[in-house]
PDB file of N, CA and C in Angstrom:
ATOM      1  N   UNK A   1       7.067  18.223  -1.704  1.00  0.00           N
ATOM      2  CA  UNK A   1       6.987  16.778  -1.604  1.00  0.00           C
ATOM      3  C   UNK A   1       5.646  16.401  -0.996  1.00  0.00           C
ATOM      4  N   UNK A   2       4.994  15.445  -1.664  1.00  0.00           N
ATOM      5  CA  UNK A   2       3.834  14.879  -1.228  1.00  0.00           C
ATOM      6  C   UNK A   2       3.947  13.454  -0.797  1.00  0.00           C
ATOM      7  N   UNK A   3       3.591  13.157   0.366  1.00  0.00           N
ATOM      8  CA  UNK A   3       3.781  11.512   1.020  1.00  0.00           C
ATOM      9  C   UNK A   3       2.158  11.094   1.173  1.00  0.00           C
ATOM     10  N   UNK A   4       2.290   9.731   0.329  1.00  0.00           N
ATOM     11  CA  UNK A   4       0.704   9.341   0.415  1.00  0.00           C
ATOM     12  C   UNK A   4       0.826   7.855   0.970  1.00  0.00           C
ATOM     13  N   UNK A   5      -0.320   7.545   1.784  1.00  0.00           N
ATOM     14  CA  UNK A   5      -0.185   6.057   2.448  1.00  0.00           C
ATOM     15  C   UNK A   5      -0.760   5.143   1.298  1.00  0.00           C
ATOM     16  N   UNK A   6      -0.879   4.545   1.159  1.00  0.00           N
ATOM     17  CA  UNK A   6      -2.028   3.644   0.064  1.00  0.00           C
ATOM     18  C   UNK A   6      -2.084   2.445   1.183  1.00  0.00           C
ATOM     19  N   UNK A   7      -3.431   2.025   0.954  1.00  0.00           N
ATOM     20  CA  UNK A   7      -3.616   0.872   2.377  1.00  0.00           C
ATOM     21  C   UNK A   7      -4.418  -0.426   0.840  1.00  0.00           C
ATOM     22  N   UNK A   8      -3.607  -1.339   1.388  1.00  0.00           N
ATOM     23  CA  UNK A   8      -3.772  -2.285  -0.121  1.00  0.00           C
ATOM     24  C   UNK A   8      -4.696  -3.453   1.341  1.00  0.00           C
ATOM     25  N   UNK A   9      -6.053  -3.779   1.044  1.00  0.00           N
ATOM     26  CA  UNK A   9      -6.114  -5.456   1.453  1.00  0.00           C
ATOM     27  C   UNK A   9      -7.238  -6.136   0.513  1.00  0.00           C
ATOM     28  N   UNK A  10      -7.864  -7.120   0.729  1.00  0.00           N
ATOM     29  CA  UNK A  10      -8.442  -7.857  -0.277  1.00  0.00           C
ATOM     30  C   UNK A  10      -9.620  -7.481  -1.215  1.00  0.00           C
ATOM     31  N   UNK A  11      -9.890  -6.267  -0.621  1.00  0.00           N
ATOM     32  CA  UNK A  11     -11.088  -5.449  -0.801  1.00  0.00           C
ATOM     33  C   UNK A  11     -10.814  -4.545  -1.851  1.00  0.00           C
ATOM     34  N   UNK A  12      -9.404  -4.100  -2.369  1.00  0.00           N
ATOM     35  CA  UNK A  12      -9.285  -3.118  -3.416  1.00  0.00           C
ATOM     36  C   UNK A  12      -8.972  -3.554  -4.937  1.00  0.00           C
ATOM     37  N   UNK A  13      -9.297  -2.800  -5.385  1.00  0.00           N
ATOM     38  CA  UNK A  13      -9.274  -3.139  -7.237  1.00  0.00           C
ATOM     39  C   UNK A  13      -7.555  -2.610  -7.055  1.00  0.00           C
ATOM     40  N   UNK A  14      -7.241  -3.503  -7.860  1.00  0.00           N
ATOM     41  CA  UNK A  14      -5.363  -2.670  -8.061  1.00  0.00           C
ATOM     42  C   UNK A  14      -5.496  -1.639  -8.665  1.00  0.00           C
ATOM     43  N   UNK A  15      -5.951  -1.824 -10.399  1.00  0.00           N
ATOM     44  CA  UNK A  15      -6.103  -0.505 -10.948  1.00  0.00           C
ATOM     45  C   UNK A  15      -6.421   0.276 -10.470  1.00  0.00           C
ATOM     46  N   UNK A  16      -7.784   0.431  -9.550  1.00  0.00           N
ATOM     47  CA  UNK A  16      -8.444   1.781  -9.075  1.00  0.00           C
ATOM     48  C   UNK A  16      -7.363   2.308  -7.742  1.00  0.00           C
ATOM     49  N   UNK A  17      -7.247   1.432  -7.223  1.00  0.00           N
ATOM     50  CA  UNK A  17      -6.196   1.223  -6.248  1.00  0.00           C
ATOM     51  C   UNK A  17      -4.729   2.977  -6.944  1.00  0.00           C
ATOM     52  N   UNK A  18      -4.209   2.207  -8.289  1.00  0.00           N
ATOM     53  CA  UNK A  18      -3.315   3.027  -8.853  1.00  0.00           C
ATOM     54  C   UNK A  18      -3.836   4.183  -9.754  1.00  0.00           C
ATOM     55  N   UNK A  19      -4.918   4.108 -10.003  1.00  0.00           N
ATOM     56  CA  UNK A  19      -5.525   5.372 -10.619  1.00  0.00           C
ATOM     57  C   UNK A  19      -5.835   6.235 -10.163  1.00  0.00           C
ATOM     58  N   UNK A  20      -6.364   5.700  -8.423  1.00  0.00           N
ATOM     59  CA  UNK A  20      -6.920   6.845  -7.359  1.00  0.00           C
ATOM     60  C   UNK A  20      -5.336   7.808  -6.954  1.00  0.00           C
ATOM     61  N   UNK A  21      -4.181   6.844  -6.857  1.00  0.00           N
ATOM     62  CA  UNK A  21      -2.950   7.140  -6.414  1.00  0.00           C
ATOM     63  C   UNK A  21      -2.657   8.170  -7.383  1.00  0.00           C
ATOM     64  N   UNK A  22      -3.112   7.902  -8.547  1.00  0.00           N
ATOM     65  CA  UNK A  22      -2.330   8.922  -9.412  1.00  0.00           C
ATOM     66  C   UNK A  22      -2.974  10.966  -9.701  1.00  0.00           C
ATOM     67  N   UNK A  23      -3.946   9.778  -9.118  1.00  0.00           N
ATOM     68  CA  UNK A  23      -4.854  11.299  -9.231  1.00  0.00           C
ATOM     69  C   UNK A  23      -4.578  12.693  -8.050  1.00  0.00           C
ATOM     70  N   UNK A  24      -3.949  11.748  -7.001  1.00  0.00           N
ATOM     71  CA  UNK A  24      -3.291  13.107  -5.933  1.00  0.00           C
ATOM     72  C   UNK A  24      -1.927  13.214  -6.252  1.00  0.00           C
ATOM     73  N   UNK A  25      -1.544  12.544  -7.098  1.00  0.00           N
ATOM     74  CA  UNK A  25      -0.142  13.125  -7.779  1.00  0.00           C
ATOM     75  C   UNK A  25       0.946  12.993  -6.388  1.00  0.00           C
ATOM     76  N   UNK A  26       1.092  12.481  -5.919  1.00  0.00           N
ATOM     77  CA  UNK A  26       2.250  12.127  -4.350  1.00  0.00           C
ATOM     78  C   UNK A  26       3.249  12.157  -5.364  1.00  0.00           C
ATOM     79  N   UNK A  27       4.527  12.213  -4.723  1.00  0.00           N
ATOM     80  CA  UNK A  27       6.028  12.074  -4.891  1.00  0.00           C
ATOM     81  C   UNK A  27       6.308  10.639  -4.261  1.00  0.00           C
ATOM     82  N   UNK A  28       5.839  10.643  -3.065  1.00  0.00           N
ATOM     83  CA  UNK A  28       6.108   9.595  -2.159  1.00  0.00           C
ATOM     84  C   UNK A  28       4.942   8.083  -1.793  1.00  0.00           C
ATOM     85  N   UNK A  29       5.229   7.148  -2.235  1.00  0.00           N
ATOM     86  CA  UNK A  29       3.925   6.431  -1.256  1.00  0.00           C
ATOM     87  C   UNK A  29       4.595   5.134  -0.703  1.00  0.00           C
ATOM     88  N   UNK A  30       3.850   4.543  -0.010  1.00  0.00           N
ATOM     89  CA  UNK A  30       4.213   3.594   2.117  1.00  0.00           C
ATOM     90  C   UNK A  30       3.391   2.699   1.620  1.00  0.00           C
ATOM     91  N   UNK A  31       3.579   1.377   1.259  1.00  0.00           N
ATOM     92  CA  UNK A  31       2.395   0.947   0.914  1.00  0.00           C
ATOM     93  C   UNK A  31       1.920   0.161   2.329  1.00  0.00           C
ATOM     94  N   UNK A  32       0.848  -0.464   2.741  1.00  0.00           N
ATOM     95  CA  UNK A  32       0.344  -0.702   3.954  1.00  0.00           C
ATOM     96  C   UNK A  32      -0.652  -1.724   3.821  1.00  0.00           C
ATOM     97  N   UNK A  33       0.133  -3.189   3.938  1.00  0.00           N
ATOM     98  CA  UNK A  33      -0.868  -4.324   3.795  1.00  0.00           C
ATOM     99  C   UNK A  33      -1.649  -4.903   4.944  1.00  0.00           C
ATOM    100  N   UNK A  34      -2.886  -4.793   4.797  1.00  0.00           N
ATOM    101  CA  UNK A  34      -3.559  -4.825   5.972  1.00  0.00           C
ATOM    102  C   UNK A  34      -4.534  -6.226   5.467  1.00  0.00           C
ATOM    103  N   UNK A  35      -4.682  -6.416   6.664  1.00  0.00           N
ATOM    104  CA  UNK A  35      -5.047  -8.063   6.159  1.00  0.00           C
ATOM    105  C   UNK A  35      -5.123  -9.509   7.322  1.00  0.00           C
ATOM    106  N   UNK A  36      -5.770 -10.381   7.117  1.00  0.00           N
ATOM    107  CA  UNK A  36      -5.718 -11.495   8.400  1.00  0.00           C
ATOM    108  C   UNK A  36      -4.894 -12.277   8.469  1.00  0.00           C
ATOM    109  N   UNK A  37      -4.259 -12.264   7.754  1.00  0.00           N
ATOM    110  CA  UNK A  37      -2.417 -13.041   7.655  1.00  0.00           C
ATOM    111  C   UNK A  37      -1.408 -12.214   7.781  1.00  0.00           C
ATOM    112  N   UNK A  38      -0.929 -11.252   9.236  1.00  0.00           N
ATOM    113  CA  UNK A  38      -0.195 -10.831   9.236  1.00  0.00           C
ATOM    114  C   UNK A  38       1.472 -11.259   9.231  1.00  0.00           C
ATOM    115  N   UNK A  39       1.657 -12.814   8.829  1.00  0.00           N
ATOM    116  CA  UNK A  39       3.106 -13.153   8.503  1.00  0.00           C
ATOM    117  C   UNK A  39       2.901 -13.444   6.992  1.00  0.00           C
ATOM    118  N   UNK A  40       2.483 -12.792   6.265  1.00  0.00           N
ATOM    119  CA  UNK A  40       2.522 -12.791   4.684  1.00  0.00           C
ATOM    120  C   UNK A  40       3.656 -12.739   3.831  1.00  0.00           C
ATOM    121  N   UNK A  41       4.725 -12.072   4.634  1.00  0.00           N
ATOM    122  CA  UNK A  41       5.846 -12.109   4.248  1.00  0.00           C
ATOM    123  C   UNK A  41       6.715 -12.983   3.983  1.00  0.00           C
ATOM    124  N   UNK A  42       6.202 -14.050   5.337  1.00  0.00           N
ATOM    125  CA  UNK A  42       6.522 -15.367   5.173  1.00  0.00           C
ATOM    126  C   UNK A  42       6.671 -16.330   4.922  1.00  0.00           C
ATOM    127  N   UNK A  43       5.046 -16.380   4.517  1.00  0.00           N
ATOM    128  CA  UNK A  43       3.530 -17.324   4.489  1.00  0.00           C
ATOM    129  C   UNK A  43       4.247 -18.144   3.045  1.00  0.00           C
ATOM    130  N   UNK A  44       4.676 -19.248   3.100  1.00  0.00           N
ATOM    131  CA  UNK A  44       5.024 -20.094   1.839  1.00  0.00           C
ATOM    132  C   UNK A  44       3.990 -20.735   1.191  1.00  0.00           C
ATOM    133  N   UNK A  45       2.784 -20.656   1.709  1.00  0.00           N
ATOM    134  CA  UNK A  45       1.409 -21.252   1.038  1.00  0.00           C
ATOM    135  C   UNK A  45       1.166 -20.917  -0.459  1.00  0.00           C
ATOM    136  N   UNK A  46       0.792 -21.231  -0.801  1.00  0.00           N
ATOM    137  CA  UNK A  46       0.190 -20.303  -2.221  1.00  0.00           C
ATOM    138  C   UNK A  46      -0.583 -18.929  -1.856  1.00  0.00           C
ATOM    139  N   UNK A  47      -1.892 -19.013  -1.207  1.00  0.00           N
ATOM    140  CA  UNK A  47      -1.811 -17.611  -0.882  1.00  0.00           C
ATOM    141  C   UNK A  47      -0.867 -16.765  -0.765  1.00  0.00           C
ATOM    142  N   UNK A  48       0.025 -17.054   0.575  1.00  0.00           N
ATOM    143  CA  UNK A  48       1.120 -16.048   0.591  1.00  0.00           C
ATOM    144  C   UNK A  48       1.946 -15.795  -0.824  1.00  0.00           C
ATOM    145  N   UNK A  49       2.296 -16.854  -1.072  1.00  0.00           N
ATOM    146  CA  UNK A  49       2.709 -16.051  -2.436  1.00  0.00           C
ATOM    147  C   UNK A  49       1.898 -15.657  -3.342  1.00  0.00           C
ATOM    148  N   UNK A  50       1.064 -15.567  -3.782  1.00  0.00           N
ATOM    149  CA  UNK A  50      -0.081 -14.744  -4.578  1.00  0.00           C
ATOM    150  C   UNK A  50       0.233 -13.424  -4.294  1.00  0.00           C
ATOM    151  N   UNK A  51      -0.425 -13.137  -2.502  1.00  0.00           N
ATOM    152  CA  UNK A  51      -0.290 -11.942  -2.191  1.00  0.00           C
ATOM    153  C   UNK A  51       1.106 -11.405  -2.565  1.00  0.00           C
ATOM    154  N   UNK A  52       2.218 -11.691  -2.499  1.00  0.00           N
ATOM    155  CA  UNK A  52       3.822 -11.272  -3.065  1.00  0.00           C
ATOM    156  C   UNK A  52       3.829 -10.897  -4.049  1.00  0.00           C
ATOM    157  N   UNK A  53       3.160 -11.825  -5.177  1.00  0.00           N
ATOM    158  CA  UNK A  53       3.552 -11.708  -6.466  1.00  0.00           C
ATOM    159  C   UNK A  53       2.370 -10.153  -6.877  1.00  0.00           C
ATOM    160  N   UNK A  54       1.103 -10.436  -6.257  1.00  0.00           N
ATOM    161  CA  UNK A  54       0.154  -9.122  -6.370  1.00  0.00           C
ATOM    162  C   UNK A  54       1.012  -7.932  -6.324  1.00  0.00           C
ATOM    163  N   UNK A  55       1.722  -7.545  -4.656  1.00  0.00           N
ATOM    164  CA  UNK A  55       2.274  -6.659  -4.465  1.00  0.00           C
ATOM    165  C   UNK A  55       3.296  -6.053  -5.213  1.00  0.00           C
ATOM    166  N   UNK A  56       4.110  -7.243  -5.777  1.00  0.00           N
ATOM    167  CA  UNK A  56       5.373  -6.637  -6.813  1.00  0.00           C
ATOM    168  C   UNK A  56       5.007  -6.360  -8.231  1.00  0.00           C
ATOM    169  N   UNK A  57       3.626  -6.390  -8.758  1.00  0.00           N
ATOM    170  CA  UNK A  57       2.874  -6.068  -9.540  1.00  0.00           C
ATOM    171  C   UNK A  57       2.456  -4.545  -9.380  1.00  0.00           C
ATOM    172  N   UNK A  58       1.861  -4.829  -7.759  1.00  0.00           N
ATOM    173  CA  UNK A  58       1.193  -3.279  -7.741  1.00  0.00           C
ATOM    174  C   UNK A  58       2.101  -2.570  -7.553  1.00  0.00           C
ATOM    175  N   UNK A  59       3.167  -2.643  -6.853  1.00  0.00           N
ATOM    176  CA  UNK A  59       4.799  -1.835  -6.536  1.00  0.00           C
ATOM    177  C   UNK A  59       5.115  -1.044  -7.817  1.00  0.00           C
ATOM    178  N   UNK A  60       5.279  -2.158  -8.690  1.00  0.00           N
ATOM    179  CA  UNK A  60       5.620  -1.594 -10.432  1.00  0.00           C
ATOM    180  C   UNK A  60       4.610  -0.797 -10.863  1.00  0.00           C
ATOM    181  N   UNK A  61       3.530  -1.246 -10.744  1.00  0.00           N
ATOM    182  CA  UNK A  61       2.179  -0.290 -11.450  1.00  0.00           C
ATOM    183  C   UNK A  61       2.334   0.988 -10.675  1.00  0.00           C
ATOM    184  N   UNK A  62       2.232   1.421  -8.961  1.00  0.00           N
ATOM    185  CA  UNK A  62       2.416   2.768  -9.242  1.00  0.00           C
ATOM    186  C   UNK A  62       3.464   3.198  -9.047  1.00  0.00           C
ATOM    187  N   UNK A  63       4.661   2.675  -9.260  1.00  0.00           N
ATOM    188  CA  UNK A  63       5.916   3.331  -9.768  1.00  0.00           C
ATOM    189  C   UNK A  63       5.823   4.514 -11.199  1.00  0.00           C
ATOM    190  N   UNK A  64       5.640   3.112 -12.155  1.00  0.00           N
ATOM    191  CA  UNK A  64       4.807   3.506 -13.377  1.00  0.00           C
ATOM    192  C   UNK A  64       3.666   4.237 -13.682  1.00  0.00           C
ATOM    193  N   UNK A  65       2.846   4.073 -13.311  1.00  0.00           N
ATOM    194  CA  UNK A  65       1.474   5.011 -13.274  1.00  0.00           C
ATOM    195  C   UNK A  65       1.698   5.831 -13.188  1.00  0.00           C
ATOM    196  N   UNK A  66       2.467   6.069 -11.977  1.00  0.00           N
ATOM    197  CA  UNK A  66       1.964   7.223 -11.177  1.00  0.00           C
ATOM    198  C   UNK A  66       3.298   8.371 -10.949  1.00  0.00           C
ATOM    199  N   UNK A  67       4.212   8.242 -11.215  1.00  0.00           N
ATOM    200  CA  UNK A  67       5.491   8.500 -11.648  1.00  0.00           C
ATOM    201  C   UNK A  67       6.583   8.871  -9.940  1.00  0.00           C
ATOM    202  N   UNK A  68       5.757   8.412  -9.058  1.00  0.00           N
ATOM    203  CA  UNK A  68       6.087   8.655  -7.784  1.00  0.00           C
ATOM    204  C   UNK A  68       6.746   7.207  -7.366  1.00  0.00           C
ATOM    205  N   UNK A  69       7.648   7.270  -6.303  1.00  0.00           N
ATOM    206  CA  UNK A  69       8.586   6.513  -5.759  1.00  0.00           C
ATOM    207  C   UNK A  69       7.303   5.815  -4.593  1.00  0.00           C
ATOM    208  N   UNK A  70       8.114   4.056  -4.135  1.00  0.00           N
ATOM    209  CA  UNK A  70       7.020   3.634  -3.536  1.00  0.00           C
ATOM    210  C   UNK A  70       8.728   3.513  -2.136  1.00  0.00           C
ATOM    211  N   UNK A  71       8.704   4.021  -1.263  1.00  0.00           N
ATOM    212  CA  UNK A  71       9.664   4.302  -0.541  1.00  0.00           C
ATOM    213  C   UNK A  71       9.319   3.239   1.222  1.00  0.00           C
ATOM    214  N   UNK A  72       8.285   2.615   0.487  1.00  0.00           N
ATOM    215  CA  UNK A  72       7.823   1.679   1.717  1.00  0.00           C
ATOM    216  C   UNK A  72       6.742   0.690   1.533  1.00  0.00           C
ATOM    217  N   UNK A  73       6.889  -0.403   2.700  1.00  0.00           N
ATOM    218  CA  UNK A  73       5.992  -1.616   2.650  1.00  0.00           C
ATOM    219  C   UNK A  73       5.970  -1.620   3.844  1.00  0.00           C
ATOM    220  N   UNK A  74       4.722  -1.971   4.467  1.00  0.00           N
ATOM    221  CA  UNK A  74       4.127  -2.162   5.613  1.00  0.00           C
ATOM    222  C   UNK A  74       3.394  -3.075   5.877  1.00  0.00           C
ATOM    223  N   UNK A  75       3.839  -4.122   6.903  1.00  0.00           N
ATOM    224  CA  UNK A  75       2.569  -5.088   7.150  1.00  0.00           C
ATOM    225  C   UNK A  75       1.910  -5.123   8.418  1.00  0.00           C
ATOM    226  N   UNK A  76       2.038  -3.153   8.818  1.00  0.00           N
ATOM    227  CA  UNK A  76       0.903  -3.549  10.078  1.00  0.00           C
ATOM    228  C   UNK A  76       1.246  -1.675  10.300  1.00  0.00           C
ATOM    229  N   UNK A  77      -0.279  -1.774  11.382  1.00  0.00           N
ATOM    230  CA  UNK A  77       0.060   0.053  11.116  1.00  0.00           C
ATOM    231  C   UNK A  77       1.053   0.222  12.407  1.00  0.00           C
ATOM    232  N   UNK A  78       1.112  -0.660  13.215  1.00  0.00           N
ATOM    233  CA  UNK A  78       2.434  -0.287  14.460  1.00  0.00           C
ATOM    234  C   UNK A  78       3.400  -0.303  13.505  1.00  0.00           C
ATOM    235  N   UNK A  79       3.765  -0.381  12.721  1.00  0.00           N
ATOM    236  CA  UNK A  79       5.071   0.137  11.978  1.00  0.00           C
ATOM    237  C   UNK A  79       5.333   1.474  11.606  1.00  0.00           C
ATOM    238  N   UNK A  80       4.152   2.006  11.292  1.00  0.00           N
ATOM    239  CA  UNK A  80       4.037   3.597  11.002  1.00  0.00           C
ATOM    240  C   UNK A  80       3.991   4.134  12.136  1.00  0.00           C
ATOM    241  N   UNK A  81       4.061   3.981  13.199  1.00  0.00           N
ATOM    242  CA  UNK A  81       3.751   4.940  14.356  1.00  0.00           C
ATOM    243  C   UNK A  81       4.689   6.331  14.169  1.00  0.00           C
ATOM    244  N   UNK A  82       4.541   7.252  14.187  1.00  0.00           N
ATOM    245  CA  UNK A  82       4.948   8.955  13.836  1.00  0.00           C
ATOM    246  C   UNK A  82       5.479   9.036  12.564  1.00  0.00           C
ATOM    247  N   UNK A  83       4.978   8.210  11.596  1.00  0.00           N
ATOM    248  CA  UNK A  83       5.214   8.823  10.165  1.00  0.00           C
ATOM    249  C   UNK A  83       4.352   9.463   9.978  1.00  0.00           C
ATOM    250  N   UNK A  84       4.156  10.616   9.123  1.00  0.00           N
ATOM    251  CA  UNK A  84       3.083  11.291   8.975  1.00  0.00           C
ATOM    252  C   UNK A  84       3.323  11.562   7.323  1.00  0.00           C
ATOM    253  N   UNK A  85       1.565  11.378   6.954  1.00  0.00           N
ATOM    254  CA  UNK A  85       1.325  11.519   5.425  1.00  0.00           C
ATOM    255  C   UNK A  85      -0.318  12.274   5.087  1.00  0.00           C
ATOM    256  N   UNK A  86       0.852  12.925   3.546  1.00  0.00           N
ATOM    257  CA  UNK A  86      -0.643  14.142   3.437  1.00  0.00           C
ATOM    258  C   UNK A  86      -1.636  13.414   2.653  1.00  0.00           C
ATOM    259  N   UNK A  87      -1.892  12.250   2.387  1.00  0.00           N
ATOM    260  CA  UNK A  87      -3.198  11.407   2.004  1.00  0.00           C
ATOM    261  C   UNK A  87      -2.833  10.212   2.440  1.00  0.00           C
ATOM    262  N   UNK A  88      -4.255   9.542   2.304  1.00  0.00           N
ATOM    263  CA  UNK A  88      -3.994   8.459   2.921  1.00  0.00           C
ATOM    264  C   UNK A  88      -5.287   7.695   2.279  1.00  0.00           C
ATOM    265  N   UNK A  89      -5.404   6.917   1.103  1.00  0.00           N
ATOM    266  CA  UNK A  89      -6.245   6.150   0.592  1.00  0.00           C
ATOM    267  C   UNK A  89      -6.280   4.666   0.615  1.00  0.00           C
ATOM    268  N   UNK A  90      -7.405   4.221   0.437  1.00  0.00           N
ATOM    269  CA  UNK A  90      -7.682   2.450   0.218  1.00  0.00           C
ATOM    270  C   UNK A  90      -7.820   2.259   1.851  1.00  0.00           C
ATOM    271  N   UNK A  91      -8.453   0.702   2.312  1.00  0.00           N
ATOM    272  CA  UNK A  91      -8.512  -0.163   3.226  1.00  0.00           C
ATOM    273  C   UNK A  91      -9.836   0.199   3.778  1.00  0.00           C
ATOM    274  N   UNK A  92     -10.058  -0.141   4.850  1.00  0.00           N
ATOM    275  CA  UNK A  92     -11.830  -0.719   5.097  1.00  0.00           C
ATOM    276  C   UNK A  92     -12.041  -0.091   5.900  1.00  0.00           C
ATOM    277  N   UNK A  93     -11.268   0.530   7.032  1.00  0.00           N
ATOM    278  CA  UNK A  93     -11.507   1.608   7.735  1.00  0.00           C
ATOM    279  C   UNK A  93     -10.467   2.712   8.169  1.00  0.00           C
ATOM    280  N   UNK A  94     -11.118   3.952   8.823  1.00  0.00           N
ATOM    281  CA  UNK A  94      -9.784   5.393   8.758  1.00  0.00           C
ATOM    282  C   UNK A  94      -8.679   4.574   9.456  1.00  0.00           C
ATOM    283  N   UNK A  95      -7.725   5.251   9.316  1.00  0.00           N
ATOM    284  CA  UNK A  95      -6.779   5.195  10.188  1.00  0.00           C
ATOM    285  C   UNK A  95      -6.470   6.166  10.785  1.00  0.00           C
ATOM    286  N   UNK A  96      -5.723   5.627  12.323  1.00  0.00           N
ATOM    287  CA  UNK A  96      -6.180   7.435  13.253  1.00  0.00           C
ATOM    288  C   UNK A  96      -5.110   7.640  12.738  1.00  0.00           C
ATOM    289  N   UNK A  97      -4.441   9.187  13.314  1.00  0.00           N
ATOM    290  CA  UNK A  97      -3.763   9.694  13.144  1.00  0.00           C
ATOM    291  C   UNK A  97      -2.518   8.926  13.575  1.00  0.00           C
ATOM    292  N   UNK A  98      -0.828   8.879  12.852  1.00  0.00           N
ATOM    293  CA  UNK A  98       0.188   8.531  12.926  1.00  0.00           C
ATOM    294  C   UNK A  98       1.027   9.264  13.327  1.00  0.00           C
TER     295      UNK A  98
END
């Protein structure tokens, strides 16, 4: 089993986003929205829903793509605290260790 983070924020191409995903072949991926609106979940604006409707787009794409399960959503990295994953691609800077 392979667990991969994918870190999605305004800065990534979706496709490349799901092409890079597919290319380490994971079983597993966490997706991890990082971003300056951390109540996005919420956010009834149009933005916020944009960003929703993006995500359940990209959710499906690497379901599909990539033939791996998306077994998580994240809207902040204190949520991951001691998950641990063997890649960890996309977002603007590392993330330390989890």
């Amino acid at each position: 089993m392979s667990d991969l983070l994918a870190i999605v924020d305004s800065t990534n191409e979706d496709d490349q986003l799901v092409a890079e995903i597919a290319r380490r072949h994971p079983d597993r991926v966490t997706v991890l929205v990082e971003g300056d609106t951390p109540d996005w979940a919420e956010d009834d604006s149009a933005r916020g829903r944009a960003l929703r409707s993006r995500l359940a787009a990209l959710l499906a794409a690497i379901e599909q793509g990539t033939g791996a399960v998306v077994v998580g959503l994240a809207g902040s990295r204190d949520q991951l605290k001691g998950w641990r994953f063997d890649r960890i691609i996309g977002g603007r800077e590392p993330l330390p260790a989890v």
